[in-house]
Each structure stands twice: as structure tokens, then as C-alpha cells.
Protein backbone atom coordinates (compact mmCIF):
# COMPACT_ATOMS: atom_id res chain seq x y z
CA UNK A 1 123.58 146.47 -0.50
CA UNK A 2 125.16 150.12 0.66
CA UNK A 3 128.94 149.95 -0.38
CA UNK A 4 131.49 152.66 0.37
CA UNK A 5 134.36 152.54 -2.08
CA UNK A 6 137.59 155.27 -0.85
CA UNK A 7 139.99 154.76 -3.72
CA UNK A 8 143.59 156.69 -4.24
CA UNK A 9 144.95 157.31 -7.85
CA UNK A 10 147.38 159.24 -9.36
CA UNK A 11 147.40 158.36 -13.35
CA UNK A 12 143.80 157.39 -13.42
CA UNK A 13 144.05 153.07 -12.92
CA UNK A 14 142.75 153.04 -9.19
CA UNK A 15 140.10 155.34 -10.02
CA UNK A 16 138.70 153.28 -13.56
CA UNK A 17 138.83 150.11 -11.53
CA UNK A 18 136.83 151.98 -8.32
CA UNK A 19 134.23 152.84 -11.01
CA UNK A 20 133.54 149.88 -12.67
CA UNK A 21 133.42 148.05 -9.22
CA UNK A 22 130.88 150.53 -8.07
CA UNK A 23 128.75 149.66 -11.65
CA UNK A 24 129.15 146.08 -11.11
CA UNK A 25 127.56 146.38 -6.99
CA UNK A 26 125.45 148.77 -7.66
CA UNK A 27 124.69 151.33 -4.94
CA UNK A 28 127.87 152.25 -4.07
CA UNK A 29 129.23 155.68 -3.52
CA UNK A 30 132.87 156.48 -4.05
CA UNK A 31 135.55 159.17 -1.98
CA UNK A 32 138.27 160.02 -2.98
CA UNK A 33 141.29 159.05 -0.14
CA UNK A 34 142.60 162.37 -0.80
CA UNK A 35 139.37 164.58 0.14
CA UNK A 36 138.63 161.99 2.90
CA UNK A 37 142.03 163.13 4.97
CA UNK A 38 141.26 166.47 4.66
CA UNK A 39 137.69 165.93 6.30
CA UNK A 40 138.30 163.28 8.91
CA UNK A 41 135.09 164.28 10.71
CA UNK A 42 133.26 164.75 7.25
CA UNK A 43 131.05 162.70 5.10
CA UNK A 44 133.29 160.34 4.19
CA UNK A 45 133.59 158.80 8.23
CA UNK A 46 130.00 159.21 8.66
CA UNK A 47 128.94 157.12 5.44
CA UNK A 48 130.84 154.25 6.76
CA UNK A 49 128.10 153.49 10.14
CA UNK A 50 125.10 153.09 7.38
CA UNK A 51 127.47 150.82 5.03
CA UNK A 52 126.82 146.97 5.17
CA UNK A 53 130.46 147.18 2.73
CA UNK A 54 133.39 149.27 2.78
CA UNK A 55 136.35 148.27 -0.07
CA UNK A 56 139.51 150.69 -0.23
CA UNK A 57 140.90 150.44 -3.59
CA UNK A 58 144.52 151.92 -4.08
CA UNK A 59 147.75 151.12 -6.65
CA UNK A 60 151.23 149.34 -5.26
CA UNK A 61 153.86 151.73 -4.91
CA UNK A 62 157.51 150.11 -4.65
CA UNK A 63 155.51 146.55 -3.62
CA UNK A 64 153.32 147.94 -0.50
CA UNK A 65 150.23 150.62 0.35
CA UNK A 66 151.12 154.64 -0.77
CA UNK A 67 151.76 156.38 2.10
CA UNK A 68 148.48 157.95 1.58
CA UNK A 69 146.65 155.04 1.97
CA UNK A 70 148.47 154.19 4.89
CA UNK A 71 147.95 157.54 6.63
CA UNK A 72 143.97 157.52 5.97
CA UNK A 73 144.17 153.51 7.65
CA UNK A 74 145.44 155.08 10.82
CA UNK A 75 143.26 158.31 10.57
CA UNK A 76 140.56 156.43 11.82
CA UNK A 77 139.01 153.30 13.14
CA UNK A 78 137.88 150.74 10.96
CA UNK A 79 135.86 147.93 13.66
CA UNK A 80 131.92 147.01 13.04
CA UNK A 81 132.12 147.45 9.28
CA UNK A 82 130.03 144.28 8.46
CA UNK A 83 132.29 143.23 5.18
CA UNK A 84 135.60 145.14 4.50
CA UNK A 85 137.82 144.34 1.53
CA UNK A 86 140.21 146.29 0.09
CA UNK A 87 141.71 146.27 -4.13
CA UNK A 88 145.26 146.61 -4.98
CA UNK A 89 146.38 147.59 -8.66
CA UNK A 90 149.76 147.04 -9.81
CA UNK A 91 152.05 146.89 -13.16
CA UNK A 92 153.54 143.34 -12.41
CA UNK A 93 152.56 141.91 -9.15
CA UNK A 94 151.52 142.82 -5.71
CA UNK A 95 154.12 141.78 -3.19
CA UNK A 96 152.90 141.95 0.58
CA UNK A 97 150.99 144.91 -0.25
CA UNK A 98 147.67 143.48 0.97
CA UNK A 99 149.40 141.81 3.95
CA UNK A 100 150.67 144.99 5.24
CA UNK A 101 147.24 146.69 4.31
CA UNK A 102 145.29 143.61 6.63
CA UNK A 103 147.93 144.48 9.38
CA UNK A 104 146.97 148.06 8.99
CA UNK A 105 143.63 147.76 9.52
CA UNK A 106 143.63 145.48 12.15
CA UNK A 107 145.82 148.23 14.63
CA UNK A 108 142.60 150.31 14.06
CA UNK A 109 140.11 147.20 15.30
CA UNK A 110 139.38 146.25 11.19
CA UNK A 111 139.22 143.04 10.10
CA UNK A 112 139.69 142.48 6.42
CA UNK A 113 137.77 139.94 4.92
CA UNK A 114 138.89 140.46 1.76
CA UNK A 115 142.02 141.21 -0.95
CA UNK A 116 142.22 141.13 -4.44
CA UNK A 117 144.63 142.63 -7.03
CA UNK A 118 144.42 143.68 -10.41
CA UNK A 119 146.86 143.97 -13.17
CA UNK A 120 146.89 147.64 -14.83
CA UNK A 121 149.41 149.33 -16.96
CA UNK A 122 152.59 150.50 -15.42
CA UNK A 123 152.76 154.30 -14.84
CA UNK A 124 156.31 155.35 -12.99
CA UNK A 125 157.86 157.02 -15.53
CA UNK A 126 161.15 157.27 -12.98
CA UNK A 127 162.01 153.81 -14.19
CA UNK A 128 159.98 153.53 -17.48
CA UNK A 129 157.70 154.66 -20.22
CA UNK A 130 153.88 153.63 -20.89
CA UNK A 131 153.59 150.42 -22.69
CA UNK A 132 151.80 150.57 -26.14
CA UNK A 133 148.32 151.05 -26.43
CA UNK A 134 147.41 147.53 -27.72
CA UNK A 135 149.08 146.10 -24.35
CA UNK A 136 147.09 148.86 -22.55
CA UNK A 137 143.56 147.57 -23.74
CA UNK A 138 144.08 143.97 -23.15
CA UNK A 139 145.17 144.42 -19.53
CA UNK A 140 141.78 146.25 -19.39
CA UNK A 141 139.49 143.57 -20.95
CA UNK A 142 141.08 141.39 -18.04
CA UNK A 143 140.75 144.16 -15.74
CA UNK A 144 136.59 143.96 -16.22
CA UNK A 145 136.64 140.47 -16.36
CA UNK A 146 138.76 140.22 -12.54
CA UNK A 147 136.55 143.63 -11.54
CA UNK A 148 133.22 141.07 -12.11
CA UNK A 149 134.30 138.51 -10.25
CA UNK A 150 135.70 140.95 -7.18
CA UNK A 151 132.01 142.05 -7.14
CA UNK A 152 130.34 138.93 -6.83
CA UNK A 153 132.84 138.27 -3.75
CA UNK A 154 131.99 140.94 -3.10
CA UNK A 155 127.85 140.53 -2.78
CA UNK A 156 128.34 137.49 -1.37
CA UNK A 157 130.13 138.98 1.77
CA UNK A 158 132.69 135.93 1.28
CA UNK A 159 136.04 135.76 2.98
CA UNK A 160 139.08 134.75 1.22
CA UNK A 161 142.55 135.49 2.46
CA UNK A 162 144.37 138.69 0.82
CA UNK A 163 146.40 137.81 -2.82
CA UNK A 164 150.05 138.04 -2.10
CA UNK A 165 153.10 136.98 -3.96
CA UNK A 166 155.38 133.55 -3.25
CA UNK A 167 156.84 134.33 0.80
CA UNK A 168 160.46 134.80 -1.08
CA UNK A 169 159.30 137.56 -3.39
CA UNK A 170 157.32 139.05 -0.38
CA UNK A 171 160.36 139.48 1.48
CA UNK A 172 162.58 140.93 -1.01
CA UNK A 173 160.11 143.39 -2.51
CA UNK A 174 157.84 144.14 0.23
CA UNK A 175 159.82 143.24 3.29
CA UNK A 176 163.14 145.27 1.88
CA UNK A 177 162.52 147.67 -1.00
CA UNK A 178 159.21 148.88 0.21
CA UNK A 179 160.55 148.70 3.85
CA UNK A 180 163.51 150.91 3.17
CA UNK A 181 162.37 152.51 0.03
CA UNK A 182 159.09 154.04 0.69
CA UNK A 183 160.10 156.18 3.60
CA UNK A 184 162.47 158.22 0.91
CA UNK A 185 159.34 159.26 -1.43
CA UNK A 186 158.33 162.09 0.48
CA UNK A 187 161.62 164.08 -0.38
CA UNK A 188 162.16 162.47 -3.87
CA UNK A 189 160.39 165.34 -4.93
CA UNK A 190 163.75 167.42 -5.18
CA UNK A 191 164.14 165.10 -8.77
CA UNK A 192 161.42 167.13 -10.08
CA UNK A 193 162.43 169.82 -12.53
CA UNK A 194 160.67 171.86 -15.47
CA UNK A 195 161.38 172.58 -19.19
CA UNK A 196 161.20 176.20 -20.38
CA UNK A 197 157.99 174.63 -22.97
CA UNK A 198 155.58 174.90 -19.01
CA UNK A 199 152.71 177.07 -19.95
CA UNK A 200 151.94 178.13 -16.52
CA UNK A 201 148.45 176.37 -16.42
CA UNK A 202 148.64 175.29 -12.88
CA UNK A 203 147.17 171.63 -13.39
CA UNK A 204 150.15 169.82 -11.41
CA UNK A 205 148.98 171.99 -8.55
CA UNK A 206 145.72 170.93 -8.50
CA UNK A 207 146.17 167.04 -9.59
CA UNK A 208 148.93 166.42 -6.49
CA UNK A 209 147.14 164.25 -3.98
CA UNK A 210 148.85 166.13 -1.26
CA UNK A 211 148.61 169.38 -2.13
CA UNK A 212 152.45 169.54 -2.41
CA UNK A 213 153.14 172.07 -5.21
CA UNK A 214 152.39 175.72 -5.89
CA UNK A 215 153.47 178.10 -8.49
CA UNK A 216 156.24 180.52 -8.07
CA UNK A 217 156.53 183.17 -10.94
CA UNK A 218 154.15 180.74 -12.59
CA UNK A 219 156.55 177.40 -12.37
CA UNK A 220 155.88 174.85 -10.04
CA UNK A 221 157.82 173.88 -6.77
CA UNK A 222 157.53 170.60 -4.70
CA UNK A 223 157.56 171.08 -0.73
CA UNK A 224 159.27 167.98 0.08
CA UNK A 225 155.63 165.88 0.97
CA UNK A 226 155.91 163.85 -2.09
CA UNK A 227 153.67 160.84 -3.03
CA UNK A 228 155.56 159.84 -6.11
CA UNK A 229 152.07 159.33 -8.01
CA UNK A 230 153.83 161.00 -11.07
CA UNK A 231 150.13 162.67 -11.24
CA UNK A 232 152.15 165.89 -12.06
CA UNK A 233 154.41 164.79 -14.77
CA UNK A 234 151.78 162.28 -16.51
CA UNK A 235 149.26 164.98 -16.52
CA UNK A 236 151.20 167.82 -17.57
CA UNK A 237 149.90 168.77 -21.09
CA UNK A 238 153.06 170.14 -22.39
CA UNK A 239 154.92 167.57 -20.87
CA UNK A 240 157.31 169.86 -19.53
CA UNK A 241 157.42 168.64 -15.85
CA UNK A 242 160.09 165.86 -16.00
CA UNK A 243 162.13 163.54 -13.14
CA UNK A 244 165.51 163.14 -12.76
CA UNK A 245 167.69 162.59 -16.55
CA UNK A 246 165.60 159.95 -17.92
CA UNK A 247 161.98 161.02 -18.20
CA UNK A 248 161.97 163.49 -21.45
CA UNK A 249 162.62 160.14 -23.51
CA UNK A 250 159.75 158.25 -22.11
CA UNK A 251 155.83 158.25 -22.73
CA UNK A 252 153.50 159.10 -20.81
CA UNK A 253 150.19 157.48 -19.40
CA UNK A 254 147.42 157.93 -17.60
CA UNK A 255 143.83 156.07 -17.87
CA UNK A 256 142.15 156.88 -21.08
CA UNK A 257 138.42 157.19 -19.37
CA UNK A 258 139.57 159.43 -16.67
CA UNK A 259 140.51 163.17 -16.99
CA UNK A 260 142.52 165.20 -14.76
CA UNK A 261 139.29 167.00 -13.21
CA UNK A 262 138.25 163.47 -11.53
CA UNK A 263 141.43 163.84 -9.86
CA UNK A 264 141.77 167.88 -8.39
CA UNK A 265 141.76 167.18 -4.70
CA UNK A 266 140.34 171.19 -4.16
């Protein structure tokens, strides 16, 4: 079986997950969402005509898709794909997320057969620091054990409707937060600020899935297209890049088997 696996990550948890699906089916090549909008006539849309699968795996931001993942849905059309399923990772629990992702899909003549989520370790270190590392490794055990079983689904071509989260909880995270929250991440970015300890080394510019900061007099600066990934601040060696009043306190995370490099979009 050919499988095409697009996956979006900030912190590293989308991308781990992506990987160890694509050991567990076996012949499977992986693009990163990221790379894939910025060749929409590329490799990446071509692959998908020999593929007998195509799974999109992604993490829930605010209880519904990243914008991201949304924009390369409607970038192009998704019909004829013989078995398309998509993978959700979240800290807690996955709202409507895969609802709205099924919806998606289906405006651009997809039908998802498949939706699955997986717990991973919270990274928005707006709201919160990394858990401790003992926490971190059991959610991963649990993480293989779910990614197994998503891959035989997954061989099997079966349909199953898309995991969601009890209709009340849906509405209130997904139908409200998401619904009115996600539309103010692109200009959160103005939260961002950095500590007098940045070294210079550029590596939020070239971790940001959007390509949304560059270096002024060796400091970075956000352009107001802001996924709220945190890529920037978890990744920041120095830990210098912090959000809003809160975030100096807090640890950060990001997947220990992935390194920033898997990440640069250029």
C-alpha cells in the first residue's frame, strides 16, 4: 500500500506521531503541510493520484483544525483518493475538531473515511508550562499503542466515523471558543516579546510555519500572520522569546525525538 501522510507541527507531537504511523504502514512518504502550501502545483499534489491512502495528521488548536491545516484543505481538491483519514493530537480532548476537518474536506469533493485522535503532551505555554517528564513518556507509550491500532484501520481501508467529544462539549469548545477564538491568532503575535539574553541565532525565523518572523538588528519581529504553534518560543535555545507576562515562569516542551531542523519550512 502507497500512503501519503501531510502532517503540521509546531513543538514536534504531530510530527513523532506522523513518523511512527508511517513505520507502522510501511511505504509511506511524509510532507510537511507547511512546504506543501508553498508548492501547490509541486510534489506534494502530484503524489496524491498514485496514493491508494492519504492521512493528514495535525494538533487541536483552541478545540478545531490550525488555520494552516485549514488553508492547505481548501488549497486543493481532495475527490478520488481511494481511503482518506486524517489524525488529530491534542493535550486533553479533541472537541469537533475532526467534524469540522470532515466538513472541510467534503467542500473540496473529499470524503473522509476516517478520524482518530491521540493524546500528546500539552505545549501552549500562553496558558501553561510542560508537564513533567514522567507524564510525558507515559502519554507516549499510549501514543504507540493508539498509533498501531490507527494503522491497522488504516490497512484495512475501514470506515469509522471521526472521534469527537460529547455534542455539549462540542458546542462550547468547538462551536464557540474555536469559532470566535481562532480567527484572533493571526494577530496574537503582537504578545510576542524578547529578553535582552536572545543570541541572535535566527532559529525562530526558520522554525515559524508561516514564515512570519525576520530579524531586525538581529531580534526577531512577528508580521501579524501568526499560527500560535509557540514553535518560536519552545524552540528558542536561550529561551529568551517569551508571550505576554506569564511565560518566563513556565517550561518549555517540545518532542524529545524531533529537532528543530525537521521543522525549518526553507
Amino acid at each position: 500500500m502507497n500512503t501519503i501522510l501531510y502532517y503540521f507541527s509546531g513543538t514536534g507531537n504531530s510530527l513523532a506521531v506522523a513518523r511512527d504511523l508511517a513505520a507502522a504502514l510501511g511505504n509511506t512518504t511524509l510532507i510537511a503541510i507547511p512546504k506543501a502550501l508553498q508548492e501547490p502545483g509541486g510534489v506534494a499534489a502530484s503524489a496524491v493520484a498514485t496514493a491508494d491512502a492519504v492521512g493528514i495528521v495535525f494538533p487541536v488548536y483552541a478545540w478545531g483544525p490550525p488555520r494552516i491545516v485549514t488553508d492547505f484543505i481548501n488549497s486543493r481538491k481532495w475527490h478520488d483518493i481511494p481511503y482518506l483519514f486524517a489524525v488529530c493530537t491534542c493535550g486533553g480532548f479533541p472537541g469537533g475538531t475532526l467534524t469540522l476537518v470532515e466538513r472541510a474536506l467534503r467542500a473540496r469533493g473529499g470524503n473522509l473515511q476516517a478520524g482518530f485522535s491521540i493524546v500528546m503532551p500539552g505545549n501552549y505555554t500562553a496558558l501553561y508550562g510542560a508537564i513533567a517528564e514522567a507524564k510525558q513518556q507515559k502519554l507516549f507509550t499510549r501514543a504507540r499503542a493508539r498509533i498501531a491500532e490507527i494503522a491497522e484501520w488504516v490497512k484495512a481501508h475501514r470506515n469509522r466515523p471521526v472521534e469527537k467529544s460529547f455534542f455539549l462539549v462540542n458546542w462550547l469548545t468547538t462551536g464557540f471558543l474555536y469559532k470566535f477564538g481562532m480567527p484572533k491568532f493571526k494577530t496574537a503575535d503582537v504578545k510576542f516579546w524578547v529578553m535582552d539574553t536572545c543570541t541572535h541565532c535566527g532559529l525562530c525565523v526558520k522554525v515559524c510555519p508561516r514564515l512570519n518572523i525576520d530579524l531586525k538588528d538581529g531580534r526577531p519581529q512577528w508580521h501579524g500572520n501568526c499560527e500560535q504553534c509557540m514553535a518560536c518560543l519552545q524552540w528558542c535555545p536561550v529561551e529568551a522569546i517569551q508571550f505576554g507576562k506569564a511565560t518566563q515562569q513556565r517550561k518549555r516542551y517540545h518532542h524529545p525525538s524531533v529537532k528543530a531542523k525537521d521543522l525549518f519550512v526553507k
